[in-house]
N, C-alpha and C. Protein backbone atom coordinates (compact mmCIF):
# COMPACT_ATOMS: atom_id res chain seq x y z
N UNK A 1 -25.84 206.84 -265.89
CA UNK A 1 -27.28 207.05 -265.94
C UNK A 1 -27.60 207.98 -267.10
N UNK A 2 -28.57 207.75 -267.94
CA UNK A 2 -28.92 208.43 -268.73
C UNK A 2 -30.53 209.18 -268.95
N UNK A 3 -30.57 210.09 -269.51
CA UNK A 3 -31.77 210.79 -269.46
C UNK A 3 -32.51 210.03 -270.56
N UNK A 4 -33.86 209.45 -270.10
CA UNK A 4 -34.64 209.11 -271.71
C UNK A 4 -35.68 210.36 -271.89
N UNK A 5 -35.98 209.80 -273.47
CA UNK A 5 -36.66 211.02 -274.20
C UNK A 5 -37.82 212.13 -273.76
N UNK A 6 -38.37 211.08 -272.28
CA UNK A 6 -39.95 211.83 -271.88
C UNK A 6 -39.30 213.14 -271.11
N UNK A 7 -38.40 213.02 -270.48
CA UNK A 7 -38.59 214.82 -269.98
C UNK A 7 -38.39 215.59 -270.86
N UNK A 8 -37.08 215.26 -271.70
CA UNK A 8 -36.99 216.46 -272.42
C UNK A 8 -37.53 217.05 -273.34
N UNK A 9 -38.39 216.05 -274.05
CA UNK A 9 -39.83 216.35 -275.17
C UNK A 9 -40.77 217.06 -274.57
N UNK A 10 -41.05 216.20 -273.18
CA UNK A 10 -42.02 216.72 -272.33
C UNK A 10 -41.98 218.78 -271.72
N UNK A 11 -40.47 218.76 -271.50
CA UNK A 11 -40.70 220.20 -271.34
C UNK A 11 -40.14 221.16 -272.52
N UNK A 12 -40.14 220.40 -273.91
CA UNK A 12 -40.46 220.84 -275.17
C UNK A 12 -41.81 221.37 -275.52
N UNK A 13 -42.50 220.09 -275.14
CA UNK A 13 -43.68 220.91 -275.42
C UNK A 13 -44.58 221.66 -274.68
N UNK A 14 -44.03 221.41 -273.60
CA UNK A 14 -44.78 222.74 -272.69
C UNK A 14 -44.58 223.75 -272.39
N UNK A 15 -43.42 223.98 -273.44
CA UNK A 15 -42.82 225.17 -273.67
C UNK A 15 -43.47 225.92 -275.13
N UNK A 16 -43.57 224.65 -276.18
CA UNK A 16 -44.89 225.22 -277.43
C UNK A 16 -46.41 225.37 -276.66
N UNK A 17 -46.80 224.61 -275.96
CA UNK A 17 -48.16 224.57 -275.85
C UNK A 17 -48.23 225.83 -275.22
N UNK A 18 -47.58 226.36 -274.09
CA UNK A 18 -47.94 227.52 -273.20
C UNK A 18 -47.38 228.59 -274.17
N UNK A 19 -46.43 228.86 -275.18
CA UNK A 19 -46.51 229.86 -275.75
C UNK A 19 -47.83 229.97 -276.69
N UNK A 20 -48.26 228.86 -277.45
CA UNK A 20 -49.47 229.17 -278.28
C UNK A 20 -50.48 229.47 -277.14
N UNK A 21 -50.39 228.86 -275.80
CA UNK A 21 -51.70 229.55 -275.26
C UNK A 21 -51.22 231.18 -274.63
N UNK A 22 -49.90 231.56 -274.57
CA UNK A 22 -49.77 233.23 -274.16
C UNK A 22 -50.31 233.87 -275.73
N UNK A 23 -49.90 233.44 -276.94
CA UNK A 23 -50.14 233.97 -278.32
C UNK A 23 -51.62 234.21 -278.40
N UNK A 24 -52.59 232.58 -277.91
CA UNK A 24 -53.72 233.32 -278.17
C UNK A 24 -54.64 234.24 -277.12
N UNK A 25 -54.11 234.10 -276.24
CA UNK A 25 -54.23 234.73 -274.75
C UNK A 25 -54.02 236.22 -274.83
N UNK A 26 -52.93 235.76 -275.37
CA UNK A 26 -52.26 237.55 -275.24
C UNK A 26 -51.69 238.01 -274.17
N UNK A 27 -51.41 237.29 -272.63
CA UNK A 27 -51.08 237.09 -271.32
C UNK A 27 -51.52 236.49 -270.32
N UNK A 28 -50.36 235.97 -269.92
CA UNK A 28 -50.68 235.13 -269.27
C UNK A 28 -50.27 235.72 -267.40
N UNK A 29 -49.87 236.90 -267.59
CA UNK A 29 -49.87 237.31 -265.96
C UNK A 29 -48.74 237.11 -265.42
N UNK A 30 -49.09 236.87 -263.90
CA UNK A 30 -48.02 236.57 -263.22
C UNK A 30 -47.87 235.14 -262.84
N UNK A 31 -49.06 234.47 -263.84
CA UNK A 31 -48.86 232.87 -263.65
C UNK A 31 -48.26 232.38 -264.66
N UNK A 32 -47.69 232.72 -265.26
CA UNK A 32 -46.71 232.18 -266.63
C UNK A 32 -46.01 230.96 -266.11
N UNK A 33 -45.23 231.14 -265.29
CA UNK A 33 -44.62 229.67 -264.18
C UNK A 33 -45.36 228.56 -264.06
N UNK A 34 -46.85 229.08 -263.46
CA UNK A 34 -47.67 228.03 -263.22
C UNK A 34 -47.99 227.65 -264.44
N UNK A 35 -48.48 228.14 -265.70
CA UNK A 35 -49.02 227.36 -266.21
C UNK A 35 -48.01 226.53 -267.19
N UNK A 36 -46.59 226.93 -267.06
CA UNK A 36 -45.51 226.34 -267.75
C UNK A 36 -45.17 224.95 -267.25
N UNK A 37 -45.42 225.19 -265.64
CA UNK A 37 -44.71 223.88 -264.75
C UNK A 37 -45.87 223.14 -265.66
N UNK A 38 -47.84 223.09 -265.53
CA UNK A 38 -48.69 222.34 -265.45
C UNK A 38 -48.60 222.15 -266.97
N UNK A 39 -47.95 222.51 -267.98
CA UNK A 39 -47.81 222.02 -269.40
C UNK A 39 -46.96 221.62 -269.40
N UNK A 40 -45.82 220.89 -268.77
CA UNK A 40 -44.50 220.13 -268.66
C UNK A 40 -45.33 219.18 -267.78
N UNK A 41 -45.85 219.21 -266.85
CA UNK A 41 -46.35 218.34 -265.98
C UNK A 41 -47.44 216.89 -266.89
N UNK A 42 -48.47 218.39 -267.35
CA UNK A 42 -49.23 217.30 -268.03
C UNK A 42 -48.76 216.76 -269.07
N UNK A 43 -47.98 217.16 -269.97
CA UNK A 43 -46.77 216.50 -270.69
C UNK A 43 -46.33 215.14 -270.67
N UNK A 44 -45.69 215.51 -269.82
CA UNK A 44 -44.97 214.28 -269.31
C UNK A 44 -46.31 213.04 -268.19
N UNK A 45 -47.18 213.11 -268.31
CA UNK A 45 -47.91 212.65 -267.43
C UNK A 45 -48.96 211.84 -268.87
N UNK A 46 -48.90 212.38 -269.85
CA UNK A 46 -49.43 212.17 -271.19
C UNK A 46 -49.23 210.91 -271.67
N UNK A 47 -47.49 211.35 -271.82
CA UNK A 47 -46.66 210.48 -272.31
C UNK A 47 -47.16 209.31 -271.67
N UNK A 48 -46.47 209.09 -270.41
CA UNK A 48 -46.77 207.87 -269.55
C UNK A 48 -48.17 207.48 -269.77
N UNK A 49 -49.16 208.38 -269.56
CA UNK A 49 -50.45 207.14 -269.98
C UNK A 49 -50.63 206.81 -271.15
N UNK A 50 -49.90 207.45 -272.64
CA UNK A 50 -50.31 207.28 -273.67
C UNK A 50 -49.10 205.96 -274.06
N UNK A 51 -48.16 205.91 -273.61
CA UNK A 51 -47.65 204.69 -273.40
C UNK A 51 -48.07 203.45 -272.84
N UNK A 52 -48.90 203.69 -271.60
CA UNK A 52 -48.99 202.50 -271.12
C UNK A 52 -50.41 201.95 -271.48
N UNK A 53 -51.32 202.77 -272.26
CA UNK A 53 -52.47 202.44 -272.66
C UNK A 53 -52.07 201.65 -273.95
N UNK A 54 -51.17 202.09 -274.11
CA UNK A 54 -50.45 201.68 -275.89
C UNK A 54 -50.91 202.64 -277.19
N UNK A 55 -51.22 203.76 -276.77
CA UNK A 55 -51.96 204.45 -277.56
C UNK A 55 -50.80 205.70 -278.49
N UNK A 56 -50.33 205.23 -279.51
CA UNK A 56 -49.07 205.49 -279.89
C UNK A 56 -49.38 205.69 -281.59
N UNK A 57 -50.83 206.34 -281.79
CA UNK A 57 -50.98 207.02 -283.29
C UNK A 57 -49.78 207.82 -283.70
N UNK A 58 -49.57 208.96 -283.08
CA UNK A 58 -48.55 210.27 -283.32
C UNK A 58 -47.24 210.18 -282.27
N UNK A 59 -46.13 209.13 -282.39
CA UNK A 59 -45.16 209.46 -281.43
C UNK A 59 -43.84 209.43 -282.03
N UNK A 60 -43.01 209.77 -281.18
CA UNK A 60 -41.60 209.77 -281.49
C UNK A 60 -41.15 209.32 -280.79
N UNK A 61 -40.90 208.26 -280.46
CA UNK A 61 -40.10 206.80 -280.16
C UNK A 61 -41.14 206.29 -279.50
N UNK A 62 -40.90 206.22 -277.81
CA UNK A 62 -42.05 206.16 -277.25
C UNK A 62 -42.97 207.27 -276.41
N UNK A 63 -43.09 208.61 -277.06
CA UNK A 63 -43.40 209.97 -276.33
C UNK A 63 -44.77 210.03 -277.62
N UNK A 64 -45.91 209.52 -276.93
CA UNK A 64 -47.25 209.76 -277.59
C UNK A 64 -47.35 210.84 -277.51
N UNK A 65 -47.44 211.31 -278.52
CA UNK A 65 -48.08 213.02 -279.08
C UNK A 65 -49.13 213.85 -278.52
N UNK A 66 -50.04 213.01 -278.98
CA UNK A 66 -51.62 213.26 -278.16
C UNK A 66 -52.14 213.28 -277.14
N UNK A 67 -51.77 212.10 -276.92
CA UNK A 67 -51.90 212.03 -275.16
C UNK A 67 -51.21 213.12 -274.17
N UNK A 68 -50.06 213.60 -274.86
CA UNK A 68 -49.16 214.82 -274.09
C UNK A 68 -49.72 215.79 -274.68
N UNK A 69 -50.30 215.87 -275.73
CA UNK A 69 -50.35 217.25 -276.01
C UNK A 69 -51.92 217.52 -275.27
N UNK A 70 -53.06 216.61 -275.17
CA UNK A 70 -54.25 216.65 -274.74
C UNK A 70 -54.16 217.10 -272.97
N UNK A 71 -53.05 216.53 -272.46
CA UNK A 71 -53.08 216.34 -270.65
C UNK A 71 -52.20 217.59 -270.85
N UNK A 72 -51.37 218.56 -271.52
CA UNK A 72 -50.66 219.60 -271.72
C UNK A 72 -51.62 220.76 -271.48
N UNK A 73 -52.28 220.75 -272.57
CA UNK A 73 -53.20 221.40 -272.78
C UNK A 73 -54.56 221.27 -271.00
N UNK A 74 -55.03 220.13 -270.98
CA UNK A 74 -55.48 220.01 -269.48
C UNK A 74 -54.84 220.78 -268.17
N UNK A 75 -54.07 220.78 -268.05
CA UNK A 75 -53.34 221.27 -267.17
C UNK A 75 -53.42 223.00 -267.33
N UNK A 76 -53.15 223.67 -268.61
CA UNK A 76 -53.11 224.82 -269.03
C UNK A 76 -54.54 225.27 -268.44
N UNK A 77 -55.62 224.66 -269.07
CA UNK A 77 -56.72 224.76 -268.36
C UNK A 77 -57.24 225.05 -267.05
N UNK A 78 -56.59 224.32 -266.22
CA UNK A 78 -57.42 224.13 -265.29
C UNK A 78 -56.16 225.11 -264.19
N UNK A 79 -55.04 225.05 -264.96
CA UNK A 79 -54.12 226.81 -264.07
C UNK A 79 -55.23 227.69 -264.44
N UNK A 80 -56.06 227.78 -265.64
CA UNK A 80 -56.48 229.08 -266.16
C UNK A 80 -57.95 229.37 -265.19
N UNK A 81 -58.49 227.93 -265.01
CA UNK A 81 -59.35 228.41 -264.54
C UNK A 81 -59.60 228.51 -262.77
N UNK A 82 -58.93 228.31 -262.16
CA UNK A 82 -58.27 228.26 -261.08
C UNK A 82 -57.85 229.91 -260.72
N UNK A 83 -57.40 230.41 -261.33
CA UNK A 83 -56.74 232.04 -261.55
C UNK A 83 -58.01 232.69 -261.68
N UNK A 84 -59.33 232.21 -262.77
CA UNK A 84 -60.43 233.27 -262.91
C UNK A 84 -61.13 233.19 -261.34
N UNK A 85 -60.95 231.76 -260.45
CA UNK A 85 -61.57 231.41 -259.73
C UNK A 85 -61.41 232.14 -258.18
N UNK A 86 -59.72 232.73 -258.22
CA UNK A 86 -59.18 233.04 -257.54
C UNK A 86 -59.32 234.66 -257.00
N UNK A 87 -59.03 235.37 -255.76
CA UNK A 87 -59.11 236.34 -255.74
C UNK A 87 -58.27 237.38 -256.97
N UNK A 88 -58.69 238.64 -257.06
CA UNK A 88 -58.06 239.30 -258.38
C UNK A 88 -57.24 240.33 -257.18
N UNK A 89 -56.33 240.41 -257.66
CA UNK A 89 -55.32 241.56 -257.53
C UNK A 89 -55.72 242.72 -257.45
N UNK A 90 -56.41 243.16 -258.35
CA UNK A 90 -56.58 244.45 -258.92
C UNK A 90 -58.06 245.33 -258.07
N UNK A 91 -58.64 244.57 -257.34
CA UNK A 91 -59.63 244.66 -257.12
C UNK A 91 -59.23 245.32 -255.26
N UNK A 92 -59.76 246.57 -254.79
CA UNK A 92 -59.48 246.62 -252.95
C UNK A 92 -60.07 245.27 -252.85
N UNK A 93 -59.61 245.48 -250.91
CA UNK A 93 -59.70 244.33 -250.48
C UNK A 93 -60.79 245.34 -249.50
């Protein structure tokens, strides 16, 4: 059995995407996990639709660029806003 290219690109780049979003962030907390899993997630979730739509402008073999990097980025999002949404830590209860 062999591994094909979508995971391991996939948690390539959700390993770039979530560092450029800690870089422009500046921190990412104690959700760094979460938003790492949901940029590997949407990643790889990219891929697959940007494959099966056929939508294959920017890829490397069959791992659409865009489509992973757009649902990467989605995911980053919606950890982020989920966390503002959420109770704060810092705050009594």
């Amino acid at each position: 059995m062999t591994i094909g290219p979508e995971l391991p690109l996939a948690i390539l780049f959700g390993v770039i995407h979530t560092s450029i979003y800690v870089l422009v962030r500046g921190d990412a907390g104690g959700r760094l996990p979460l938003v790492l899993l949901a940029a590997v997630l949407g990643a790889w979730a990219g891929a697959a639709i940007g494959a099966r739509v056929g939508f294959t402008l920017l890829a490397i073999g069959d791992f659409a660029l865009l489509p992973s990097s757009a649902l990467a980025w989605l995911g980053i999002g919606i950890v982020a806003i989920l966390a503002t949404l959420g109770p704060r830590s810092d705050e009594p209860a």
